[in-house]
N, C-alpha and C. Protein backbone atom coordinates (compact mmCIF):
# COMPACT_ATOMS: atom_id res chain seq x y z
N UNK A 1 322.34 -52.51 -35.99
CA UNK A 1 321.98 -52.58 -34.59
C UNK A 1 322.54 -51.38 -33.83
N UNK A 2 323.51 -51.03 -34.53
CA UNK A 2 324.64 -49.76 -33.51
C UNK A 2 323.45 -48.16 -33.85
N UNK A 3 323.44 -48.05 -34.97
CA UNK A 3 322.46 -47.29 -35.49
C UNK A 3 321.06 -46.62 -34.43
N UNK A 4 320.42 -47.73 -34.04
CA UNK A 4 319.13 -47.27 -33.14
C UNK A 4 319.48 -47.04 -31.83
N UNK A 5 320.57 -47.00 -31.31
CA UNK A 5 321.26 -46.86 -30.01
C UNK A 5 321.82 -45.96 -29.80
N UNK A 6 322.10 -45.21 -30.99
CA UNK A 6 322.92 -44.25 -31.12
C UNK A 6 321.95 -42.97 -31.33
N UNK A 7 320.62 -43.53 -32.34
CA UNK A 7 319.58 -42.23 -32.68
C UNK A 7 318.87 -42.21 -30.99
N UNK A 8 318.60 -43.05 -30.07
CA UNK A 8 317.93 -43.15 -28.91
C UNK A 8 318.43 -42.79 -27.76
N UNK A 9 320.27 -42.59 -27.57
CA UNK A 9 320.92 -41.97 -27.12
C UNK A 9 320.72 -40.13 -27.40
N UNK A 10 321.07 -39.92 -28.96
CA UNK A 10 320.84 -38.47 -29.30
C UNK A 10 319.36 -38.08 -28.62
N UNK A 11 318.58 -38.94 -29.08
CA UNK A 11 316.88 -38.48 -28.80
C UNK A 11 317.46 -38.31 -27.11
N UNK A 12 317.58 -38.69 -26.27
CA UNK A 12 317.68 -39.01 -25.04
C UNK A 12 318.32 -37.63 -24.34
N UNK A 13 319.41 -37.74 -25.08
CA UNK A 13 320.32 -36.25 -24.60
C UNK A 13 319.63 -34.68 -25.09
N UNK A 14 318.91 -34.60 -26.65
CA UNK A 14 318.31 -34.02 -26.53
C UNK A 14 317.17 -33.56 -25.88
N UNK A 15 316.09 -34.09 -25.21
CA UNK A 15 315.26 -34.06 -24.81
C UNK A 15 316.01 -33.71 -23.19
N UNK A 16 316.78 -34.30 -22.90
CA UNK A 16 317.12 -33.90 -22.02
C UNK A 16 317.93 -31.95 -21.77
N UNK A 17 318.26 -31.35 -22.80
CA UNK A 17 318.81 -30.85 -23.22
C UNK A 17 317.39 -29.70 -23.36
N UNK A 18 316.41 -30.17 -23.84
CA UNK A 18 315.44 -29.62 -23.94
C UNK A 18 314.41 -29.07 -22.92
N UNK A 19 314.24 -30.03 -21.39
CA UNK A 19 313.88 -29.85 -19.97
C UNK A 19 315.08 -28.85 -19.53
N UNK A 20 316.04 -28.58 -19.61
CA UNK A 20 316.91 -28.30 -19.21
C UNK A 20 317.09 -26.70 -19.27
N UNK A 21 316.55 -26.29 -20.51
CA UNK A 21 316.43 -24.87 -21.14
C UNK A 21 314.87 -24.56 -20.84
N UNK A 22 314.26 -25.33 -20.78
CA UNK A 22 312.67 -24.75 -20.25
C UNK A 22 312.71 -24.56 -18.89
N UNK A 23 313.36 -25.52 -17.93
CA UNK A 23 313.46 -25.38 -16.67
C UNK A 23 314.25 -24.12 -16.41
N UNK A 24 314.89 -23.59 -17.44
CA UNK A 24 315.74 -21.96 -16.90
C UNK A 24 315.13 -21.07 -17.40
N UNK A 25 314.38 -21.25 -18.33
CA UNK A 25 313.90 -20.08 -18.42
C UNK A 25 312.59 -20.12 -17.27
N UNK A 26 311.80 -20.86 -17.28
CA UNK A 26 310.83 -21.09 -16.30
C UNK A 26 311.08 -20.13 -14.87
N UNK A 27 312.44 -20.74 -14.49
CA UNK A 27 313.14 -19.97 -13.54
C UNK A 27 313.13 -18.52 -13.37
N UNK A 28 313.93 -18.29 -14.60
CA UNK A 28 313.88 -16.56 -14.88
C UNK A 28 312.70 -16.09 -14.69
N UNK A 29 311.64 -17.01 -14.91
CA UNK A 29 310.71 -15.47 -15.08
C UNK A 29 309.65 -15.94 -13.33
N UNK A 30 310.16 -17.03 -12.48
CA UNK A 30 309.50 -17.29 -11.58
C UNK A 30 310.35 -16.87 -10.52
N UNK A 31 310.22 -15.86 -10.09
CA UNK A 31 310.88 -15.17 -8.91
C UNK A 31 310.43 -15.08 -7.44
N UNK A 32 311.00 -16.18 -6.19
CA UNK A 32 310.31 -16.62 -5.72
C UNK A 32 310.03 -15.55 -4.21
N UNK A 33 310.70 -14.25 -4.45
CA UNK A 33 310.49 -13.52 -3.62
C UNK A 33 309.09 -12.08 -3.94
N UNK A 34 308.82 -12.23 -5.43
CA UNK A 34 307.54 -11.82 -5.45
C UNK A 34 306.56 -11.35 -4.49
N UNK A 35 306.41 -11.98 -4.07
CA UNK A 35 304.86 -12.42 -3.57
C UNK A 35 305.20 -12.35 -1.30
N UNK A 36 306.41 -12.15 -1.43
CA UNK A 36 307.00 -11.69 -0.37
C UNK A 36 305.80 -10.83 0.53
N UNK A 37 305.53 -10.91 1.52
CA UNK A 37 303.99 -10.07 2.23
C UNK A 37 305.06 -9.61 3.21
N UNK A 38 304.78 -7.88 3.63
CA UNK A 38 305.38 -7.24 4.81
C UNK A 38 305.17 -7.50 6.09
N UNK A 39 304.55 -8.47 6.38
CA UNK A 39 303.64 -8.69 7.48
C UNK A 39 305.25 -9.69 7.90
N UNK A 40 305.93 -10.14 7.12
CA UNK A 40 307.40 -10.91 7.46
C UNK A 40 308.15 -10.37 8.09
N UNK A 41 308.46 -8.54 7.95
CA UNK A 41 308.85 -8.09 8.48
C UNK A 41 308.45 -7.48 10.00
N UNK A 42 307.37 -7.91 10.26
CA UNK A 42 306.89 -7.16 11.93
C UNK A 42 307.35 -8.38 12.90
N UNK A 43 308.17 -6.96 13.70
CA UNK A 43 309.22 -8.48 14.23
C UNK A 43 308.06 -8.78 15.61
N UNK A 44 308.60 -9.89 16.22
CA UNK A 44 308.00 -10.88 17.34
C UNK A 44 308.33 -10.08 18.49
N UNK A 45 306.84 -10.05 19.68
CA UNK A 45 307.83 -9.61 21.01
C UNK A 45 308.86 -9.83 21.43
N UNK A 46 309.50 -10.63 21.30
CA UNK A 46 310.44 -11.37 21.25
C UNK A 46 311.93 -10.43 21.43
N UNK A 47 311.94 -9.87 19.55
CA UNK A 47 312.58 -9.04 18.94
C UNK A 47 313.15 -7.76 19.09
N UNK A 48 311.80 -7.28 20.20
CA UNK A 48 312.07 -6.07 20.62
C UNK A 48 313.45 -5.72 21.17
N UNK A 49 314.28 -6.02 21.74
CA UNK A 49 315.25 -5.57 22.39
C UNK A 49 316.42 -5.86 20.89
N UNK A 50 316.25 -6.37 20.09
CA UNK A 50 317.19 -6.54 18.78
C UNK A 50 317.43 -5.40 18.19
N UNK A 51 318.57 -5.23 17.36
CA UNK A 51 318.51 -4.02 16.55
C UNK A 51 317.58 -3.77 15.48
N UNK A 52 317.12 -5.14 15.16
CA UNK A 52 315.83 -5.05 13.56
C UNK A 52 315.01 -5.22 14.38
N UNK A 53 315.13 -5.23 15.64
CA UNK A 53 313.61 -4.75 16.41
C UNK A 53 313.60 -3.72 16.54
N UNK A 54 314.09 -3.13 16.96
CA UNK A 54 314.31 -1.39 17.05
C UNK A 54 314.06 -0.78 15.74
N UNK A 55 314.51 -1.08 14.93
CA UNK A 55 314.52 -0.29 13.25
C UNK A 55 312.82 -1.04 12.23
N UNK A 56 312.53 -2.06 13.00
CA UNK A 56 311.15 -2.21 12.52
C UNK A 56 310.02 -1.91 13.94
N UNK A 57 310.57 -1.49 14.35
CA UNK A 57 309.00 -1.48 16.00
C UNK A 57 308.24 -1.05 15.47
N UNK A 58 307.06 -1.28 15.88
CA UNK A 58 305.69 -0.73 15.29
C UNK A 58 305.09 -0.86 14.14
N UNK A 59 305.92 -1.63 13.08
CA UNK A 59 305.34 -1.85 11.67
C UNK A 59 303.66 -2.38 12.27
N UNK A 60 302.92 -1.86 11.61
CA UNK A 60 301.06 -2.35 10.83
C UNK A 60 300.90 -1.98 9.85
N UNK A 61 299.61 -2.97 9.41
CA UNK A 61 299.22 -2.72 7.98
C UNK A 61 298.95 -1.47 8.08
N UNK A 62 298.87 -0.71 7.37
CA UNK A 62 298.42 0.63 6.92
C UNK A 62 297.77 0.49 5.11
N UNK A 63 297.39 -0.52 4.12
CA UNK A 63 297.58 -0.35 3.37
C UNK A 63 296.26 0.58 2.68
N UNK A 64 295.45 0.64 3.37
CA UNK A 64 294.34 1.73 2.67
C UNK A 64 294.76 3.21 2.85
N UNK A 65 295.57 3.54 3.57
CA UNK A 65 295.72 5.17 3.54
C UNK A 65 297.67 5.17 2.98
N UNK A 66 298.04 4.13 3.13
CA UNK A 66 299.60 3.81 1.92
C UNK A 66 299.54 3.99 0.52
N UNK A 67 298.38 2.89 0.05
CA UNK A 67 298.43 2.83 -1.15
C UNK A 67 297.73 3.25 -2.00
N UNK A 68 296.99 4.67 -2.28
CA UNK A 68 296.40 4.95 -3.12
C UNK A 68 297.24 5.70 -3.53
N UNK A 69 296.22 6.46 -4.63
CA UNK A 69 297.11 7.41 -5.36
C UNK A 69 298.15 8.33 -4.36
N UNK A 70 299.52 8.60 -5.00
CA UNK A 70 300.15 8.46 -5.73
C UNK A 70 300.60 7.31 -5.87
N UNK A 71 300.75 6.49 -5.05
CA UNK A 71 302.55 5.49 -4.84
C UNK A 71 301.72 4.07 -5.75
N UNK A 72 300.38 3.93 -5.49
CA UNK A 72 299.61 2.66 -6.36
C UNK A 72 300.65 1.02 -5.70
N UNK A 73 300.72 1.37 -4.90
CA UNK A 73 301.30 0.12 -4.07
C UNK A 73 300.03 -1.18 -3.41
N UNK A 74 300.44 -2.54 -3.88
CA UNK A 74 299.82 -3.32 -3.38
C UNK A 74 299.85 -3.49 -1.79
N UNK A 75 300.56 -3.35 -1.14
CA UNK A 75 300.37 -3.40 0.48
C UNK A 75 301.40 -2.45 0.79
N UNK A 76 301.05 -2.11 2.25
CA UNK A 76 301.84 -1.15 3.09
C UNK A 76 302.03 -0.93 4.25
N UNK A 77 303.23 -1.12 4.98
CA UNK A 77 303.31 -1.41 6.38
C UNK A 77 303.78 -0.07 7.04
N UNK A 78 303.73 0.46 8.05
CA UNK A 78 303.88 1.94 8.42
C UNK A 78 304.54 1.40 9.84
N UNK A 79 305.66 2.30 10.13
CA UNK A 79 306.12 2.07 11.56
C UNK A 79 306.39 3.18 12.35
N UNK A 80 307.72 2.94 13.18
CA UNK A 80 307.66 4.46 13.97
C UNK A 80 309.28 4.83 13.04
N UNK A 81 309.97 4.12 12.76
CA UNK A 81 311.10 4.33 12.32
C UNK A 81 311.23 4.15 10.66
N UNK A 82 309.75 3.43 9.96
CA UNK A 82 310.25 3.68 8.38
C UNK A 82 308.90 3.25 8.15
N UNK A 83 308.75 3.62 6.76
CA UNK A 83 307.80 2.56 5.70
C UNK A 83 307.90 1.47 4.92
N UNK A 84 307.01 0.54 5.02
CA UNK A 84 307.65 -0.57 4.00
C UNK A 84 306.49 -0.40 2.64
N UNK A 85 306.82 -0.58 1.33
CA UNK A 85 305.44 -0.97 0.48
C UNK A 85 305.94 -1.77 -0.21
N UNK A 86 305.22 -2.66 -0.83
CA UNK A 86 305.27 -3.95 -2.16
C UNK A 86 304.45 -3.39 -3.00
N UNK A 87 305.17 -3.63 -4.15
CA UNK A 87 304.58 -2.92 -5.45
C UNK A 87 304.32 -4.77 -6.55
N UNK A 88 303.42 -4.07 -7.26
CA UNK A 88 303.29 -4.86 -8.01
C UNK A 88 304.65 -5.18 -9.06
N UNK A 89 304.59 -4.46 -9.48
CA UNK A 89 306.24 -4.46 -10.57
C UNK A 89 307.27 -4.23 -9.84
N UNK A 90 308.15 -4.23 -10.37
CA UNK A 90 309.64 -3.56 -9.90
C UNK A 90 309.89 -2.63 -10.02
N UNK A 91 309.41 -2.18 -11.31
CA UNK A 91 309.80 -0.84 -12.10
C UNK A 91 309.30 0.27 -11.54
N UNK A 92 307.95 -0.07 -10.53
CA UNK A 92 307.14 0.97 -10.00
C UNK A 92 307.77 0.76 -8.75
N UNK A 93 308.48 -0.13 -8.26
CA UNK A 93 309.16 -0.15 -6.77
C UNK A 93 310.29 0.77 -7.34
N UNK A 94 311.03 0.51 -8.09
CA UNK A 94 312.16 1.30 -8.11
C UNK A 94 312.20 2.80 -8.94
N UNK A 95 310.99 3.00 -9.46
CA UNK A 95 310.32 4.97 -9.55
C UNK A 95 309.95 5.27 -8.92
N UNK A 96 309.18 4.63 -7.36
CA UNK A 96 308.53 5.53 -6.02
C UNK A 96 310.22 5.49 -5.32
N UNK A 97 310.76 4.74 -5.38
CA UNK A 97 312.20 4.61 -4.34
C UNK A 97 313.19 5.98 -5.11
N UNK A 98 313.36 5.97 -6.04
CA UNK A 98 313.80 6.70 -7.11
C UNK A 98 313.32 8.51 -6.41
N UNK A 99 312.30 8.45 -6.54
CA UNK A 99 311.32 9.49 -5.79
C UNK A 99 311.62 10.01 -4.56
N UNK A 100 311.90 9.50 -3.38
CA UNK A 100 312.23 9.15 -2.56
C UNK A 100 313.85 9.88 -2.09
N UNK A 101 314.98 9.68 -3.12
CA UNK A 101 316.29 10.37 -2.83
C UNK A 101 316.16 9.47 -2.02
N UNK A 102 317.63 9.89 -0.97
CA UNK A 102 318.22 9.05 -0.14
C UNK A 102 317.37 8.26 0.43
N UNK A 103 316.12 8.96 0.86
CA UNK A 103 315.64 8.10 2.10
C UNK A 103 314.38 6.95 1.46
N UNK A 104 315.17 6.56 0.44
CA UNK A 104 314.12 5.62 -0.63
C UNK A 104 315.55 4.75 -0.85
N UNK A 105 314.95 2.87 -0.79
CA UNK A 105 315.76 2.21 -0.85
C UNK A 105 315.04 0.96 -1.14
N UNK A 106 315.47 0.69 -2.26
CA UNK A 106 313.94 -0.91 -3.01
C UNK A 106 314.79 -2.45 -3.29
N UNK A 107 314.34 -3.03 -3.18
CA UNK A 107 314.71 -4.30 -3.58
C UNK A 107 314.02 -5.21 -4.19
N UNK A 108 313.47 -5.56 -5.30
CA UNK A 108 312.61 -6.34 -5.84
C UNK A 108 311.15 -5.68 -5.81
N UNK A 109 310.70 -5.78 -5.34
CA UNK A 109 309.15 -5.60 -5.29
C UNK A 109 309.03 -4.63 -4.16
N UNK A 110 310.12 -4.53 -2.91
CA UNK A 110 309.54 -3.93 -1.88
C UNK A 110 310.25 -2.66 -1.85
N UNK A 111 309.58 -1.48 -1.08
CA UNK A 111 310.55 0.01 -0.67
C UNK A 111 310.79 -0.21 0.30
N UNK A 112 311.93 0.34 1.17
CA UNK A 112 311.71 1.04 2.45
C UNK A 112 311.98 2.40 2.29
N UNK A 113 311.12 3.39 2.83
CA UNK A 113 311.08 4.35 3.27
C UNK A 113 311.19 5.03 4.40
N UNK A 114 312.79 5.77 4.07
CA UNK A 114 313.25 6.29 5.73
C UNK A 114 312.49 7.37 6.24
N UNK A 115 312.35 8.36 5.19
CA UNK A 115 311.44 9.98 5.57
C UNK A 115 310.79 10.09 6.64
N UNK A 116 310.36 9.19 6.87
CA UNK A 116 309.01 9.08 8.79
C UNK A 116 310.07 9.69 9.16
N UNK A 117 310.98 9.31 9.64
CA UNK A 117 311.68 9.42 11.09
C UNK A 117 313.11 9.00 10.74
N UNK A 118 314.00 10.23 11.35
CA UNK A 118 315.52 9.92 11.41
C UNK A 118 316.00 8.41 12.24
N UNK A 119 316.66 7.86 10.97
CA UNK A 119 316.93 6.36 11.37
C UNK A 119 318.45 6.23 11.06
N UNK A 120 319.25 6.33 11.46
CA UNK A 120 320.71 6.58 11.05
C UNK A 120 321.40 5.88 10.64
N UNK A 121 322.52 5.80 9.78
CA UNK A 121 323.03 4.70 8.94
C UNK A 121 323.46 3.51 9.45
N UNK A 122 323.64 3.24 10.39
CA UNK A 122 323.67 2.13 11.23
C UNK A 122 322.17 1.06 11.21
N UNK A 123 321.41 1.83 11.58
CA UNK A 123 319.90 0.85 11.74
C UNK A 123 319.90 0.86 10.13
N UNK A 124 320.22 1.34 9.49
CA UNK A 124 319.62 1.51 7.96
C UNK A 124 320.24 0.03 7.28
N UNK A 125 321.63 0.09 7.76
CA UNK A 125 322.01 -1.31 7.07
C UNK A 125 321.68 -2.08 7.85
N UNK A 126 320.70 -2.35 9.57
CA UNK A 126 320.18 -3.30 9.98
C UNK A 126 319.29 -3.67 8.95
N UNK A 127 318.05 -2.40 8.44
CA UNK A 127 317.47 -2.97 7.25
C UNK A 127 317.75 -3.96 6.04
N UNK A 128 318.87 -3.21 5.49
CA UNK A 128 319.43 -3.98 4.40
C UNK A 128 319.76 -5.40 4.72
N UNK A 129 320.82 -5.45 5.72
CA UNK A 129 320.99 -6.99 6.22
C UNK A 129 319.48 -7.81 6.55
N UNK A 130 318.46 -7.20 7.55
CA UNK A 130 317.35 -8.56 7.37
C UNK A 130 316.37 -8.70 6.24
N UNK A 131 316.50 -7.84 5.10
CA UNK A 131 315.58 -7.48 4.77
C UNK A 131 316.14 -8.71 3.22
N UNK A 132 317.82 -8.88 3.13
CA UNK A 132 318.30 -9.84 2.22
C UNK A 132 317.61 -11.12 2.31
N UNK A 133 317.16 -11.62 3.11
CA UNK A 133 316.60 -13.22 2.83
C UNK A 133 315.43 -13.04 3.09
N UNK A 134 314.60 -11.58 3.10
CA UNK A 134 313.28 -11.61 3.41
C UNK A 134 312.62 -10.91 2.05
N UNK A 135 313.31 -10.30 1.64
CA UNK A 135 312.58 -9.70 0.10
C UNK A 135 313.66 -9.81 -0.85
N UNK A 136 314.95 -10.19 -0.87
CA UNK A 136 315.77 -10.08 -1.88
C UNK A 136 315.80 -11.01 -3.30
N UNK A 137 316.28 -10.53 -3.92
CA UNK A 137 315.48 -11.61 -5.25
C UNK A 137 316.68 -11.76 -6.18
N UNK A 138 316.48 -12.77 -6.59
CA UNK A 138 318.09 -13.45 -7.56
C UNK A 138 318.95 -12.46 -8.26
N UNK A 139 317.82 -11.15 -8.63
CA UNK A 139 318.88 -9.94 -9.21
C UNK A 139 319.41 -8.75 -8.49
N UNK A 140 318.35 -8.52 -7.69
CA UNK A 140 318.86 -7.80 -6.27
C UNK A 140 318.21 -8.36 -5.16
N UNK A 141 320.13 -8.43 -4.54
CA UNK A 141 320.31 -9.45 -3.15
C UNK A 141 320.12 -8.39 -2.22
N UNK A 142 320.26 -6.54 -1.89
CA UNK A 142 319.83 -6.05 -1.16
C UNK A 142 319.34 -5.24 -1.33
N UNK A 143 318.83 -4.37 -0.50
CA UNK A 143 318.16 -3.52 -0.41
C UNK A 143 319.06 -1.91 -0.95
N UNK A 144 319.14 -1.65 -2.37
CA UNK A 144 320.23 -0.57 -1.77
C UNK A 144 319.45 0.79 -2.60
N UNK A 145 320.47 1.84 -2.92
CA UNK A 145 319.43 3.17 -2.88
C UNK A 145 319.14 3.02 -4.30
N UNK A 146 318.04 4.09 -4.43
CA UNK A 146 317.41 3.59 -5.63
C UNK A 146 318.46 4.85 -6.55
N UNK A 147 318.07 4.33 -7.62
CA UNK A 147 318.69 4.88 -8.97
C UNK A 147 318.30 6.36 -9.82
């Protein structure tokens, strides 16, 4: 009697054991800042008088004259003080940022691009700070310079 309680316990913990490792990897590869759209970042009238209002004013889509050749970016937001683009990969976010020198700075999927317009290190880490819970992703939490 001890016997089937004991194999239905194991079965039990395994299986459990088994959801447990699918559910992480599942995880790993479901990254829920992906799919992140720049349109998050155009701040509200509201905003304007803020400092990430100031350092995003004017963001619009721009993505037909953003994203063609070279940069091959899925969307693209253009402002008076930077660029934003979302790339399909990472790897291509972080070789256009790469590109870029200083004034290239990626986080997951997205760039910002300082080059438009002198934005000084102050507004720059306004970027970084709003830009953490708006594009940051479980492996990079900010925005920092590319590599």
């Amino acid at each position: 009697m001890k016997r089937p309680i004991l194999v239905t316990w194991m079965t039990t913990l395994a299986l459990i054991h088994v959801g447990l490792i699918s559910y992480m990897i599942f995880e790993s590869f479901n990254d829920p800042y992906e799919d992140v759209r720049l349109s998050a970042f155009v701040p509200r009238s509201s905003d304007g008088a803020s400092d990430w209002g100031y350092a995003f004013h004017g963001l619009h889509n721009e993505t037909s004259a953003l994203c063609g050749p070279p940069t091959g970016c899925k969307e693209g937001y253009s402002g008076d003080r930077l660029t934003l683009l979302r790339f399909e990969y990472k790897d291509k976010a972080r070789a256009y940022a790469g590109s870029l020198g200083s004034d290239g700075y990626q986080s997951g999927w997205i760039v910002a691009d300082f080059s438009r317009a002198p934005l000084d290190e102050y507004y720059r880490r306004v970027v970084r700070r709003r830009s953490k819970g708006r594009c940051g992703s479980r492996m990079t939490k900010v925005i920092r310079p590319a590599l």
